[in-house]
N, C-alpha and C. Protein backbone atom coordinates (compact mmCIF):
# COMPACT_ATOMS: atom_id res chain seq x y z
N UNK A 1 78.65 78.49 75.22
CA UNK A 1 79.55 79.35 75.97
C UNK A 1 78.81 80.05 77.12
N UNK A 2 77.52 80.35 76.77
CA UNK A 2 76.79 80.99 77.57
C UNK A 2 76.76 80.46 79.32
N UNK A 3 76.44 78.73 79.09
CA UNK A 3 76.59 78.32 80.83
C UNK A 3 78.20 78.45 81.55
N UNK A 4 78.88 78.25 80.57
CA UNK A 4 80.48 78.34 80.97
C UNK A 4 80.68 79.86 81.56
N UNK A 5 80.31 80.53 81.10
CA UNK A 5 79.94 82.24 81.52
C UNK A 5 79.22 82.31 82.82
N UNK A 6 78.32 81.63 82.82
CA UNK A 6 77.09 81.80 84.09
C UNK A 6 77.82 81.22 85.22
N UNK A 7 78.38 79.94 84.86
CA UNK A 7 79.59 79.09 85.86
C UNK A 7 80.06 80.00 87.02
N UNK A 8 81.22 80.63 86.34
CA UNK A 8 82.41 81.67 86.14
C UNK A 8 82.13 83.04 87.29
N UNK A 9 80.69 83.41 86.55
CA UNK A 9 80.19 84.18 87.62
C UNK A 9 80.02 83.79 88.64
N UNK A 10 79.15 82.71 88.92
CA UNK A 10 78.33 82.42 89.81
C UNK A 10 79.61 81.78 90.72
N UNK A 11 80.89 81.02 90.35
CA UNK A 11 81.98 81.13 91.35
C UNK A 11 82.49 82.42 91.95
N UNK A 12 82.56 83.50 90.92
CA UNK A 12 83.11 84.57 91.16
C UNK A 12 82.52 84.97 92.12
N UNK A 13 81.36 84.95 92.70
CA UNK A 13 80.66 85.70 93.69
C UNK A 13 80.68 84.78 94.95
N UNK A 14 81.06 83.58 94.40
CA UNK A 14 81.08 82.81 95.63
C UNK A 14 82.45 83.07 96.77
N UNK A 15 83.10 83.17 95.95
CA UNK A 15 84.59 83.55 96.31
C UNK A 15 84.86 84.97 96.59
N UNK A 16 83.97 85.72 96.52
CA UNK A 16 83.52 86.90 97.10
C UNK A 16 82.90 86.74 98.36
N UNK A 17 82.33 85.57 98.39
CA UNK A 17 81.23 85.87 99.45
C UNK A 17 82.08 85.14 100.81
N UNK A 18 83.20 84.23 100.05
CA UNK A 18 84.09 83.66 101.51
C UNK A 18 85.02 84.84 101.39
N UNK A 19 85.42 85.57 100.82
CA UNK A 19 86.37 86.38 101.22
C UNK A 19 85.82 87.54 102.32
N UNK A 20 84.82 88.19 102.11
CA UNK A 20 84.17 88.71 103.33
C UNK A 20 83.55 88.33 104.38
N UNK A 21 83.25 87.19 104.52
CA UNK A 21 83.65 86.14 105.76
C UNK A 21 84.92 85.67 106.31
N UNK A 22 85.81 85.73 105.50
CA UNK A 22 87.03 85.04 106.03
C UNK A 22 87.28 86.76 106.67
N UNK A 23 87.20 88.02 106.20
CA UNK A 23 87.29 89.28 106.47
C UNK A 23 86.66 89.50 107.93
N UNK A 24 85.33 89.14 107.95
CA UNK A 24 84.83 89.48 109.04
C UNK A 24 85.39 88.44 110.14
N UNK A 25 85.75 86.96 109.84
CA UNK A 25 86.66 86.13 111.31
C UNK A 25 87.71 86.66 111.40
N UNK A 26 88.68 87.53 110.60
CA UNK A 26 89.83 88.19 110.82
C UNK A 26 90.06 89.37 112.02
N UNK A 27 89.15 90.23 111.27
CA UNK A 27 88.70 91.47 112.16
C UNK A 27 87.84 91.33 113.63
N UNK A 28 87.42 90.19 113.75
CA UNK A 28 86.55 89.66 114.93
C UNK A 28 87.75 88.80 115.89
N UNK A 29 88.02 87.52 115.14
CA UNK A 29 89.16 86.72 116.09
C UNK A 29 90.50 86.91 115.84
N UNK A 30 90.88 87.90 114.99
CA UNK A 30 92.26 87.96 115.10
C UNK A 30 92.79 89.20 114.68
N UNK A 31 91.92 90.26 115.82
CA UNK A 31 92.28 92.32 115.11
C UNK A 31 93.86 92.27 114.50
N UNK A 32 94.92 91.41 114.86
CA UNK A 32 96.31 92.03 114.50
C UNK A 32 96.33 91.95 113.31
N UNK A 33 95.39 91.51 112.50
CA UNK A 33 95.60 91.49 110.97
C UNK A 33 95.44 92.33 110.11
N UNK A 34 94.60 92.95 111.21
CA UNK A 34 94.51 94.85 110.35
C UNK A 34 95.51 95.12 109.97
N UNK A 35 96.69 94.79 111.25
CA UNK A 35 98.01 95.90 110.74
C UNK A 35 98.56 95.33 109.27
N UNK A 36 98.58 93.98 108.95
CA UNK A 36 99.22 93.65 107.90
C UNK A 36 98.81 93.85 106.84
N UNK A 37 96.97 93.83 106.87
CA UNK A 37 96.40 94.14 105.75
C UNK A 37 96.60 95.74 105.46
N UNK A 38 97.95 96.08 105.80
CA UNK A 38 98.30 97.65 105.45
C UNK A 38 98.82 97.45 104.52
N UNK A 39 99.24 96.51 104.14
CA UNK A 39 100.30 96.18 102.62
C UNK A 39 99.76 95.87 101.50
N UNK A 40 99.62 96.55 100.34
CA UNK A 40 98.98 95.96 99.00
C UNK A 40 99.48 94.95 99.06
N UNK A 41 98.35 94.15 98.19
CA UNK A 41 98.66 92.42 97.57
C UNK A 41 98.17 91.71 99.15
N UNK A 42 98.12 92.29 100.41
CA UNK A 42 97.44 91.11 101.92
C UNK A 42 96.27 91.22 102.04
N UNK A 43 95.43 89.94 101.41
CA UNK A 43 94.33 90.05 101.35
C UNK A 43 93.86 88.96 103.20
N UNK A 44 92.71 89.12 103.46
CA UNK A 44 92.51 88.78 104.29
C UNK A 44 93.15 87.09 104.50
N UNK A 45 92.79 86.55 104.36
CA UNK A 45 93.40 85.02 103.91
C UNK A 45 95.08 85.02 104.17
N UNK A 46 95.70 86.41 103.77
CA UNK A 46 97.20 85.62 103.83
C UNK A 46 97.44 86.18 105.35
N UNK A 47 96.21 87.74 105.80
CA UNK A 47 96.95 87.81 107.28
C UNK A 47 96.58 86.54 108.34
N UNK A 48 95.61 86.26 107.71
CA UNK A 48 94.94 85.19 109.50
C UNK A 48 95.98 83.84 109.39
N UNK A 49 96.62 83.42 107.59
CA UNK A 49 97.49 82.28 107.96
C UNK A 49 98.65 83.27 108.00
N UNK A 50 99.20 84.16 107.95
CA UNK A 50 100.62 84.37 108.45
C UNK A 50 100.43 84.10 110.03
N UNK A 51 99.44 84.91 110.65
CA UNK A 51 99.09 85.05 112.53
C UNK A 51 99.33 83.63 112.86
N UNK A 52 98.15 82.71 111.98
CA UNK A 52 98.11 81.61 112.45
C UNK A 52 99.28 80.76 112.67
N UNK A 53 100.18 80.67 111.29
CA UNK A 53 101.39 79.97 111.03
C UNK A 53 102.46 80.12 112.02
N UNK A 54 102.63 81.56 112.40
CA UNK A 54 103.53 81.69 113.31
C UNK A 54 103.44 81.86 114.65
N UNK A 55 101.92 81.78 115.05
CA UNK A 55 100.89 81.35 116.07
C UNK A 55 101.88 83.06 117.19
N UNK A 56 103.15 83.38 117.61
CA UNK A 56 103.86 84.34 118.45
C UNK A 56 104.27 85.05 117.96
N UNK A 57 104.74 86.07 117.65
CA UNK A 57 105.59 86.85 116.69
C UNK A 57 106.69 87.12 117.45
N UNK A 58 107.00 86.89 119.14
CA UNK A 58 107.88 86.95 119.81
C UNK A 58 108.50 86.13 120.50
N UNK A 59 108.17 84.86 119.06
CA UNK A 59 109.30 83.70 119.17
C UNK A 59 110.67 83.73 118.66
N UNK A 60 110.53 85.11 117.53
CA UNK A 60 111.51 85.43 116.77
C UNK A 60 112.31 86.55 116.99
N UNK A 61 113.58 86.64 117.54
CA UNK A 61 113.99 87.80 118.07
C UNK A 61 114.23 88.81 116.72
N UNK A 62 114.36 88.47 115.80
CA UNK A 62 114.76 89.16 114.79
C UNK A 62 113.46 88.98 113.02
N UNK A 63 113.05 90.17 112.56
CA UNK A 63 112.05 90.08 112.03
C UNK A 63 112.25 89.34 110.53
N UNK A 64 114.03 89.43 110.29
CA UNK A 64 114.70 88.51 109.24
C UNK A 64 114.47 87.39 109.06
N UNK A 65 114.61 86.69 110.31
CA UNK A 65 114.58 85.11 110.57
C UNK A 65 112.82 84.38 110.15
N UNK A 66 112.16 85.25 109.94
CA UNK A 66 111.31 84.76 109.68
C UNK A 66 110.95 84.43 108.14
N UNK A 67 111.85 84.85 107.11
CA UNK A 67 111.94 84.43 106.01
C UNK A 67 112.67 82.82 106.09
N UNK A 68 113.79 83.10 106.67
CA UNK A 68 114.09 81.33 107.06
C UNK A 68 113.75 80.59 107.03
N UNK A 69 112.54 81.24 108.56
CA UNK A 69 111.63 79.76 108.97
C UNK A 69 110.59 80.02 108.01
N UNK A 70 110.18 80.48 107.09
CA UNK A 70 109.50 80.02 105.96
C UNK A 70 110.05 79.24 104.77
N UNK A 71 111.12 79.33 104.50
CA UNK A 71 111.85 78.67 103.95
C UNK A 71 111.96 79.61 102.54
N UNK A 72 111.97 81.03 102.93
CA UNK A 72 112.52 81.74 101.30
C UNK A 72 113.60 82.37 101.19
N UNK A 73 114.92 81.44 101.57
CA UNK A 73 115.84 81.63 101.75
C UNK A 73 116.90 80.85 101.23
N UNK A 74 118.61 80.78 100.23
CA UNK A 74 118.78 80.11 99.49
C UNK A 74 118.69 78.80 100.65
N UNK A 75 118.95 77.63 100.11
CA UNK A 75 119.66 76.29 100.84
C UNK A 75 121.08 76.77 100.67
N UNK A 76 121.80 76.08 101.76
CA UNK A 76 123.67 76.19 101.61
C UNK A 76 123.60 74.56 101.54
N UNK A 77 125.19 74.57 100.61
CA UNK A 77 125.69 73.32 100.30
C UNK A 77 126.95 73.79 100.39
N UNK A 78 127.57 74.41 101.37
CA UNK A 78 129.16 74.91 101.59
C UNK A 78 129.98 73.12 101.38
N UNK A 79 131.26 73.72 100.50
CA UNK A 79 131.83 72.34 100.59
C UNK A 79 133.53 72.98 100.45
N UNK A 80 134.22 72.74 101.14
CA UNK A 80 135.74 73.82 101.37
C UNK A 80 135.03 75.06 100.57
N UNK A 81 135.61 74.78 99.71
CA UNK A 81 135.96 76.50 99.05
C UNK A 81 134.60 77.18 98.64
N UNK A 82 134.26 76.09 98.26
CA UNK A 82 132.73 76.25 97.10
C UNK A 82 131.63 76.39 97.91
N UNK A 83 130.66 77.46 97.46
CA UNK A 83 129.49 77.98 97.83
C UNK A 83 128.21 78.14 96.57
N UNK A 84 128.03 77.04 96.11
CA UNK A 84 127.15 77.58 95.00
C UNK A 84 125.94 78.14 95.23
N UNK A 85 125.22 78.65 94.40
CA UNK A 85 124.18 79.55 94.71
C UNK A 85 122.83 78.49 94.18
N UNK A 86 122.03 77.87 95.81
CA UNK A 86 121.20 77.21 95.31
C UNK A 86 119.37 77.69 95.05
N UNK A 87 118.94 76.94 95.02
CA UNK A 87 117.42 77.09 95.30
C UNK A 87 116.64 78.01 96.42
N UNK A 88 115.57 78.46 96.88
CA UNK A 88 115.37 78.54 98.37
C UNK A 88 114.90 77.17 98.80
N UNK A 89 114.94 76.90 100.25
CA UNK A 89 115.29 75.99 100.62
C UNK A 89 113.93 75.66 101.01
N UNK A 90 112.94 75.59 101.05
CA UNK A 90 111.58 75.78 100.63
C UNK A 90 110.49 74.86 102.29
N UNK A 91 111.54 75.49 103.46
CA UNK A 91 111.10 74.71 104.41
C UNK A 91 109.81 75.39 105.37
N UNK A 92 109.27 74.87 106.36
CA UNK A 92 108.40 75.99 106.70
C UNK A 92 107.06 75.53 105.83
N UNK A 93 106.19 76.44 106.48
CA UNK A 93 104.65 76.59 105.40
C UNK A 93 104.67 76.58 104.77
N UNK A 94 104.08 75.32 103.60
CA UNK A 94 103.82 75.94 102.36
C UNK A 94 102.53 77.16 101.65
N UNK A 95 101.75 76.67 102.35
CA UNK A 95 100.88 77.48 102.17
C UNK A 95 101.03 78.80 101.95
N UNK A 96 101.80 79.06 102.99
CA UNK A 96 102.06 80.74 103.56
C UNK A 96 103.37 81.39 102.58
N UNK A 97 103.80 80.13 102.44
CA UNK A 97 105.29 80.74 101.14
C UNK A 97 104.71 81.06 99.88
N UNK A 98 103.36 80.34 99.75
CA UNK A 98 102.25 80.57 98.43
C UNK A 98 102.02 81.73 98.37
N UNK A 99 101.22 81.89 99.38
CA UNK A 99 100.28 82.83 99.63
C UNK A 99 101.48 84.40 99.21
N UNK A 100 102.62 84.32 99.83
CA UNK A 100 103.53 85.55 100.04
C UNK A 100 104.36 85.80 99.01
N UNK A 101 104.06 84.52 97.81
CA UNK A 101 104.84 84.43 96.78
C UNK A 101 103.97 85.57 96.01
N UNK A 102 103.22 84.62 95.80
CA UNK A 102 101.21 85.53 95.09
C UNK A 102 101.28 86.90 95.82
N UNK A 103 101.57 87.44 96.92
CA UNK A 103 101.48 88.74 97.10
C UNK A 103 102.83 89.81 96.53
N UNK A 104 103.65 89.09 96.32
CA UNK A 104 104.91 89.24 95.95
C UNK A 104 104.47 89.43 94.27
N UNK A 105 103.86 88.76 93.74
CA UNK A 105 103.61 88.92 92.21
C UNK A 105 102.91 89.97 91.96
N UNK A 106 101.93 90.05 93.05
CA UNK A 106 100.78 91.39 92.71
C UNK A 106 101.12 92.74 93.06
N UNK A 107 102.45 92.13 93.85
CA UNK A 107 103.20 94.10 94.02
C UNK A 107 103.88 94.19 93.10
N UNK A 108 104.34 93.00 92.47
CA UNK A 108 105.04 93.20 91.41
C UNK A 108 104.65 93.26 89.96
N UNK A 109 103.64 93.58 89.71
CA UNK A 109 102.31 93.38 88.38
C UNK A 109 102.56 94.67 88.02
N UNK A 110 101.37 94.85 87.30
CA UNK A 110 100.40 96.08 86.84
C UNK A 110 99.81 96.82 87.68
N UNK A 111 99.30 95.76 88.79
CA UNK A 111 98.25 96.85 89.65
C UNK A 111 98.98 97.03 91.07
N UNK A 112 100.14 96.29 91.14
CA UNK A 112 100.91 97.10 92.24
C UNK A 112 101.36 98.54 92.26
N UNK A 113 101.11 99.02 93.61
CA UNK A 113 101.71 100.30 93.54
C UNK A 113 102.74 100.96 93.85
N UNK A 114 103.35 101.63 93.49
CA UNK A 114 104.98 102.11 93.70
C UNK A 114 105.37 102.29 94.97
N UNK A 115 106.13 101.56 95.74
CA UNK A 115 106.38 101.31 97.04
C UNK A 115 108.18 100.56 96.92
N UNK A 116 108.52 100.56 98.78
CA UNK A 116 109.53 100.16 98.23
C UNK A 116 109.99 98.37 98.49
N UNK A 117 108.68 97.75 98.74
CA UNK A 117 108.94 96.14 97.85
C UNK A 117 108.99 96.49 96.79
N UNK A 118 108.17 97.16 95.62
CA UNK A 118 107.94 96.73 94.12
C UNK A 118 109.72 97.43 93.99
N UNK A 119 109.99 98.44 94.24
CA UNK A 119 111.45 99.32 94.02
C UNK A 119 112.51 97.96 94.19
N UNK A 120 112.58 97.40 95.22
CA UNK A 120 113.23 96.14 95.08
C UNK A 120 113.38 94.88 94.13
N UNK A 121 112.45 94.65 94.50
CA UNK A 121 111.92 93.11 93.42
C UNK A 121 112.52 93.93 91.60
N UNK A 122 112.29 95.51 91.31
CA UNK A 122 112.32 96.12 89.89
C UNK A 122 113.88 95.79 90.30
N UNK A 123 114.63 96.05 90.71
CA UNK A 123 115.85 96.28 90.78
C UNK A 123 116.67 94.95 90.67
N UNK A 124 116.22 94.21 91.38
CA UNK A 124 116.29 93.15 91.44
C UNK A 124 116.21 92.29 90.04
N UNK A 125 115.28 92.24 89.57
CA UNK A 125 114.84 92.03 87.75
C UNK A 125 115.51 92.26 87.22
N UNK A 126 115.58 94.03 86.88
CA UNK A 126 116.45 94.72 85.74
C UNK A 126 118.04 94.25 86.22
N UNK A 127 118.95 93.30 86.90
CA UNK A 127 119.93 93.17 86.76
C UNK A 127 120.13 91.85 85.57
N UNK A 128 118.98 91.51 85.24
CA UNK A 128 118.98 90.14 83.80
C UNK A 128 119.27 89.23 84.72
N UNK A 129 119.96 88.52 83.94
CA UNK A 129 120.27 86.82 84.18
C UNK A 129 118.96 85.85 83.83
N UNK A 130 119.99 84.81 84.06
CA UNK A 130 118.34 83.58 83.53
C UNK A 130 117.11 83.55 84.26
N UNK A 131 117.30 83.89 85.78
CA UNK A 131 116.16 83.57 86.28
C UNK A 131 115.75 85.08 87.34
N UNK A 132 115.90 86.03 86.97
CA UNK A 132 115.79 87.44 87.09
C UNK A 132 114.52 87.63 88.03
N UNK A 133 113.77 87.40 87.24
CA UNK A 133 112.38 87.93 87.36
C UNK A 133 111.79 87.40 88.41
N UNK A 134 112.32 85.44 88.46
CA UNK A 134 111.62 84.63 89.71
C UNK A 134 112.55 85.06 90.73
N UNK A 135 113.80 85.47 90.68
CA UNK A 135 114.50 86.30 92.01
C UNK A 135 113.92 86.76 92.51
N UNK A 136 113.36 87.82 91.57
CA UNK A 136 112.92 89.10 92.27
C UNK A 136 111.49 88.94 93.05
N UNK A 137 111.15 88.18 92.67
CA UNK A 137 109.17 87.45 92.86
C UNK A 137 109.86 87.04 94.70
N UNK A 138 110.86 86.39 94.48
CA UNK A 138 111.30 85.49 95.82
C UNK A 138 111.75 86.33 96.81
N UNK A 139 112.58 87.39 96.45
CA UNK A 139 113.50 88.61 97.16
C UNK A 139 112.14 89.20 97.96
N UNK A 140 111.10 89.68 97.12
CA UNK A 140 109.73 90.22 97.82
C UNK A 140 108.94 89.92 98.65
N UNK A 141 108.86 88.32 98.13
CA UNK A 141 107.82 87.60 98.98
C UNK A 141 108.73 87.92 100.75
N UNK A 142 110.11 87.41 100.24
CA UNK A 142 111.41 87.15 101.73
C UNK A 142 110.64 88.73 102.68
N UNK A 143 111.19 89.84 101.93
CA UNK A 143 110.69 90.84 102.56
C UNK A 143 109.32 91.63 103.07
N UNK A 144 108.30 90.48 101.79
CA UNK A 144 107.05 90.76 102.63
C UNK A 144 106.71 90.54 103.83
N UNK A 145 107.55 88.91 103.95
CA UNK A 145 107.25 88.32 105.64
C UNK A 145 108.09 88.86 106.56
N UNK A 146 109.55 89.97 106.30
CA UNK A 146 109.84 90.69 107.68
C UNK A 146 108.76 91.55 107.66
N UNK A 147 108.50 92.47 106.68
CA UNK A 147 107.87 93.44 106.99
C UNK A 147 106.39 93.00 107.37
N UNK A 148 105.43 91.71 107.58
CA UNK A 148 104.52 90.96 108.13
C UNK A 148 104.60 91.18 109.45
N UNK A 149 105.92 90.67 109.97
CA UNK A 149 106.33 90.25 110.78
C UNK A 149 106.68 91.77 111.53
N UNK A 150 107.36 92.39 111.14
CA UNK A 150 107.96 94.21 112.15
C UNK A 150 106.33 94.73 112.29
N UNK A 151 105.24 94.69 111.01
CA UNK A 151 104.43 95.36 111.37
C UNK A 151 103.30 94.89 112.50
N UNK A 152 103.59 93.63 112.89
CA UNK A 152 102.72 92.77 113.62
C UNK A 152 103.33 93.71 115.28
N UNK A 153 104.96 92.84 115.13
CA UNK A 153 105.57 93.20 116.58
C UNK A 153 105.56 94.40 116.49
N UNK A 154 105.35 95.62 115.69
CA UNK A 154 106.04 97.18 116.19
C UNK A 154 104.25 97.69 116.39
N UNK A 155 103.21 97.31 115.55
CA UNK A 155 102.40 97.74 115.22
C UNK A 155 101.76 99.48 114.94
N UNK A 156 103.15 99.45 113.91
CA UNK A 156 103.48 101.01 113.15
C UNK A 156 102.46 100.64 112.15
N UNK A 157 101.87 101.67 111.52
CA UNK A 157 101.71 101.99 110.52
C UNK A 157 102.20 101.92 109.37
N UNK A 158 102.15 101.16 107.97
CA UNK A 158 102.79 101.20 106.96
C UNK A 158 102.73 102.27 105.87
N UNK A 159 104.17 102.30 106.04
CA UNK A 159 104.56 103.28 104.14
C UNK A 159 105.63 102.88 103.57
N UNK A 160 104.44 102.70 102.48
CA UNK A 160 104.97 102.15 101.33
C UNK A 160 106.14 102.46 100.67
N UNK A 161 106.83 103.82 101.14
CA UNK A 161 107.99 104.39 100.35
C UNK A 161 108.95 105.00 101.46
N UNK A 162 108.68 103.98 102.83
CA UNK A 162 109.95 104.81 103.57
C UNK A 162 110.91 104.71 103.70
N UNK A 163 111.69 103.84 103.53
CA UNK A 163 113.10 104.15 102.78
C UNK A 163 113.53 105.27 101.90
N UNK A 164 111.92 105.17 101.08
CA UNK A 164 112.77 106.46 99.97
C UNK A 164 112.83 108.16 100.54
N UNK A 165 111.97 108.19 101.45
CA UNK A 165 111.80 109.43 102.46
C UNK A 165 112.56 109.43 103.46
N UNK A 166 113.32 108.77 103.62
CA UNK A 166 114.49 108.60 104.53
C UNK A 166 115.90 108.44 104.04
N UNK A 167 115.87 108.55 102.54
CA UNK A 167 117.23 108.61 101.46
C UNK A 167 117.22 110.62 101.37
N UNK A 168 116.12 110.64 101.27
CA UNK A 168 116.02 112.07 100.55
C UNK A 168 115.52 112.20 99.22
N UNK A 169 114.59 110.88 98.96
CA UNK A 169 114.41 110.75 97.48
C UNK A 169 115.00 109.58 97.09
N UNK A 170 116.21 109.21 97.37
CA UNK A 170 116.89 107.87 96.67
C UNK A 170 116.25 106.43 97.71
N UNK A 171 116.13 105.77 96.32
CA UNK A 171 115.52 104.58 97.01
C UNK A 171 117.00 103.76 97.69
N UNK A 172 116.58 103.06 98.60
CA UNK A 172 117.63 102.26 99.79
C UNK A 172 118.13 101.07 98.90
């Protein structure tokens, strides 16, 4: 067990050691990633491929549409009357739908912190049904990439709970 241990580490640090490289080409060739890395769960890696993926941020007039063109959005199969409720339609980056899924899980964990993605995605959950939980994983990721996306083009500052400071306390 002992080399399986030594392994383990000795990746662990490796993957440390590209993550503060991939950190320092971020902050060097591509400063706008600061702003995103304002969001728990954006580790360096998902800002330089969101920048990269969408290469303009003012290709998109609207900061919605960019869940679309990622593809975390249902598919339609309208047919007369009928509208069933399908899949997301899973077009766009994959990578980057990964990556935003995985950040979407980690706001939504244990070690996420109370903000108002996790307030969503919870809300989202606690309504049950069969597939509840991966909704809510999907609903987050959708809103991680506007809010990727507003904090890129507005380049505000993020908080984590402004909606709820703008209810008076009640979350939006």
């Amino acid at each position: 067990m002992g080399p399986i241990l030594e392994e383990i580490g000795s990746l662990t640090e490796r993957i440390r050691q590209y993550d503060r490289k991939l950190e320092a080409i971020s902050e060097e060739r591509y400063p706008e990633t600061g702003l995103l890395r304002q969001v728990e769960g954006d580790r360096a890696a998902h800002g330089v491929t969101f920048v990269l993926t969408l290469e303009d941020p003012y290709r998109f007039e609207r900061s919605r549409s960019v869940g679309a063109y990622l593809g975390l959005v249902p598919a339609s199969d309208r047919s007369g009357e009928r509208d069933p409720q399908k899949r997301i339609s899973k077009e766009g980056d994959e990578m980057l739908r990964r990556l935003l899924v995985s950040g979407a899980h980690y706001i939504l964990g244990p070690f996420g912190s109370d903000s108002d993605l996790s307030r969503h995605g919870e809300k989202i959950a606690f309504r049950g049904g069969k597939n509840s939980k991966k909704r809510a994983v999907v609903a987050v990721a959708r809103k991680l990439a506007v809010l990727l996306h507003s904090l890129w083009v507005s380049g505000e500052v993020y908080e984590p709970l402004r909606n709820t400071h703008r209810c008076g306390g009640q979350a939006a």
